[in-house]
Protein backbone atom coordinates (compact mmCIF):
# COMPACT_ATOMS: atom_id res chain seq x y z
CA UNK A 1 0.00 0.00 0.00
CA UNK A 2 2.96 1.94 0.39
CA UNK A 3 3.80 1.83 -3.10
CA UNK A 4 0.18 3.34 -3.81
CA UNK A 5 1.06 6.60 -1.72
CA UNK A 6 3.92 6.96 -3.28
CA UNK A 7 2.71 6.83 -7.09
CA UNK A 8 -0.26 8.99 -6.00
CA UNK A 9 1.70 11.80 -4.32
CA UNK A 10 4.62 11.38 -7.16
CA UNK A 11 3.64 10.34 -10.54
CA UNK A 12 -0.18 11.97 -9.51
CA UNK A 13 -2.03 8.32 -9.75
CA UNK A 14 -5.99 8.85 -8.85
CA UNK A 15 -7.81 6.53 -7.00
CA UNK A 16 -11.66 6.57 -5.38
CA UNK A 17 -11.46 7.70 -1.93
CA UNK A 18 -13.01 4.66 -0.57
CA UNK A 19 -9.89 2.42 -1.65
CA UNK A 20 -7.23 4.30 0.09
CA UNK A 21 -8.02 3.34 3.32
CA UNK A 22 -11.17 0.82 3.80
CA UNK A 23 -9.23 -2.15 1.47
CA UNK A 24 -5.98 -1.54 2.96
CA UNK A 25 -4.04 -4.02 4.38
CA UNK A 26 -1.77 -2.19 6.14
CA UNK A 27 -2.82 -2.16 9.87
CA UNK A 28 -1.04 -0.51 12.86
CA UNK A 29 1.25 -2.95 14.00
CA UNK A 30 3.69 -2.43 10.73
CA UNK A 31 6.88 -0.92 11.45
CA UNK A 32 6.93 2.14 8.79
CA UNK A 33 3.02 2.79 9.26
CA UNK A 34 3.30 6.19 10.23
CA UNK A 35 5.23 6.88 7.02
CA UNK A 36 2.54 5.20 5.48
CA UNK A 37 -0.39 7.62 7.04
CA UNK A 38 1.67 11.04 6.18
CA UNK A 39 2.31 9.94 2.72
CA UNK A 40 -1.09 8.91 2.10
CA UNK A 41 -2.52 12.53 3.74
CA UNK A 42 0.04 14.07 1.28
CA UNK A 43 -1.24 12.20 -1.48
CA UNK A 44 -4.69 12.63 -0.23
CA UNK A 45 -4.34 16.72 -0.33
CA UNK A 46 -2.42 16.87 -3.55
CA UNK A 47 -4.88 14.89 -5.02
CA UNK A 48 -7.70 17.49 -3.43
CA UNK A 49 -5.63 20.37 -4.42
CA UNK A 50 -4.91 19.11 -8.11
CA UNK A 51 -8.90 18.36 -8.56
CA UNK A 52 -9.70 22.05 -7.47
CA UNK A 53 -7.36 23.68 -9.82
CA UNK A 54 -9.08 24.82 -13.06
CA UNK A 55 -7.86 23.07 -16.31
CA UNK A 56 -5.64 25.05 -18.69
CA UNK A 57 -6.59 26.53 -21.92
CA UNK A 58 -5.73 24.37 -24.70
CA UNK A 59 -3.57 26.29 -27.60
CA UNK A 60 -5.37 24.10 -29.87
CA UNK A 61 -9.15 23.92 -30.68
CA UNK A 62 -10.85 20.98 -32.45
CA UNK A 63 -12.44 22.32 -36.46
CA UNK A 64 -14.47 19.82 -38.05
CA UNK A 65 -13.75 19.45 -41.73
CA UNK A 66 -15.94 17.88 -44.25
CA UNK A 67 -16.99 14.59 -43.75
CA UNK A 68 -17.02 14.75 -40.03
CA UNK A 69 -13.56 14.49 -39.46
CA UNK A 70 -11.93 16.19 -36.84
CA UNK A 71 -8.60 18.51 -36.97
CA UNK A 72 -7.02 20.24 -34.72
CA UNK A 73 -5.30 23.79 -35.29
CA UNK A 74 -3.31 26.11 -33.34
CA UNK A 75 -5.46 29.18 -31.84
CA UNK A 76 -4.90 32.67 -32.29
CA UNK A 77 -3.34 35.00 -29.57
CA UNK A 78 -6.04 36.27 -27.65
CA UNK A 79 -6.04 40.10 -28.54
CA UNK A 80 -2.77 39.73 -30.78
CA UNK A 81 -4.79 41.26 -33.99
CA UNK A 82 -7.33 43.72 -31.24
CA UNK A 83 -7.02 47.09 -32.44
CA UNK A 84 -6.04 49.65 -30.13
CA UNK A 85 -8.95 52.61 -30.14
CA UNK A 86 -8.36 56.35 -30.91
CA UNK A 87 -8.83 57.67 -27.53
CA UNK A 88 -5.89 55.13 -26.23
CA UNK A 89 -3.45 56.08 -28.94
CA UNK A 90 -4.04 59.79 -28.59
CA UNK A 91 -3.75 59.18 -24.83
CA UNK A 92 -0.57 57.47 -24.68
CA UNK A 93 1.03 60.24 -27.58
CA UNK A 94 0.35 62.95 -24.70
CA UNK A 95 2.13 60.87 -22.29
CA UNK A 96 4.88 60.54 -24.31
CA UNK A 97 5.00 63.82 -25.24
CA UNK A 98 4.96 65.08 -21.71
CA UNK A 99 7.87 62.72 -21.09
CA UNK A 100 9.62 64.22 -23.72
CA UNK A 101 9.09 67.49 -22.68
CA UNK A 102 10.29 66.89 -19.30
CA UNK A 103 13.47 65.15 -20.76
CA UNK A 104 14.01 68.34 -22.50
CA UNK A 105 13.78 70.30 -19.57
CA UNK A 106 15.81 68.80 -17.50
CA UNK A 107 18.58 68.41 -20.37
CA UNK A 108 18.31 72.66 -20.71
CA UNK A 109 18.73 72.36 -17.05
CA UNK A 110 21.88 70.30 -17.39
CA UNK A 111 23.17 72.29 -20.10
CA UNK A 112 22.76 75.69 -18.68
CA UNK A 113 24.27 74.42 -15.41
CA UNK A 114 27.58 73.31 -17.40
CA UNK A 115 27.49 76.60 -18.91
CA UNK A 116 27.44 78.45 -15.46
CA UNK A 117 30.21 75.77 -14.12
CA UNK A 118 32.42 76.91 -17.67
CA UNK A 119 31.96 80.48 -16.89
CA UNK A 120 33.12 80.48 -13.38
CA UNK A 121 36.13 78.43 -14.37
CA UNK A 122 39.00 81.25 -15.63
């Protein structure tokens, strides 16, 4: 029964709840049953934990072509080929513009402060 924890909480083998522990044939009075029990509640809440996780999108959907036959083809990117509207491009060109003008400003800044620092020097 050992060997049944360990593919469960390893390899992720599923079995019905009632087997785990009502057919076992383990019993208290083995050496290494402790071991046993906290593999078997790790296995137990792995299982739990992997049941309550939602399945992953596939990157492939099934198309079925002519004569009922079934093909599968790589999806698009979600939102790859979404176009971007007006109001967000003309927003992000002010940012980038007020970025730029700040860079600017604080270049003058820089430039005029060399300036003062060449002046000073004799």
């Amino acid at each position: 029964m050992l060997y049944i924890a360990v593919l469960i909480l390893v390899v992720g083998f599923t079995l019905p709840q009632p087997y785990l522990r009502s057919n076992c044939v383990v019993r208290g009075d083995w050496d290494r049953y402790e071991y046993y029990l906290m593999l078997l509640d790790e296995a137990i809440a792995r299982q739990e934990a992997l049941q309550q996780q939602p399945d992953s999108e596939s990157s492939l959907k099934a198309k079925i072509k002519s004569g009922g036959k079934q093909k599968l083809e790589p999806k698009l990117v979600s939102k790859k080929y979404r176009r971007y509207s007006r109001r967000l491009q003309h927003q992000q060109l002010q940012d980038l513009c007020e970025e730029l003008d700040e860079l600017c400003s604080h270049f003058l800044a820089l430039v005029n402060q060399e300036m003062k620092l060449e002046q000073a020097i004799p």
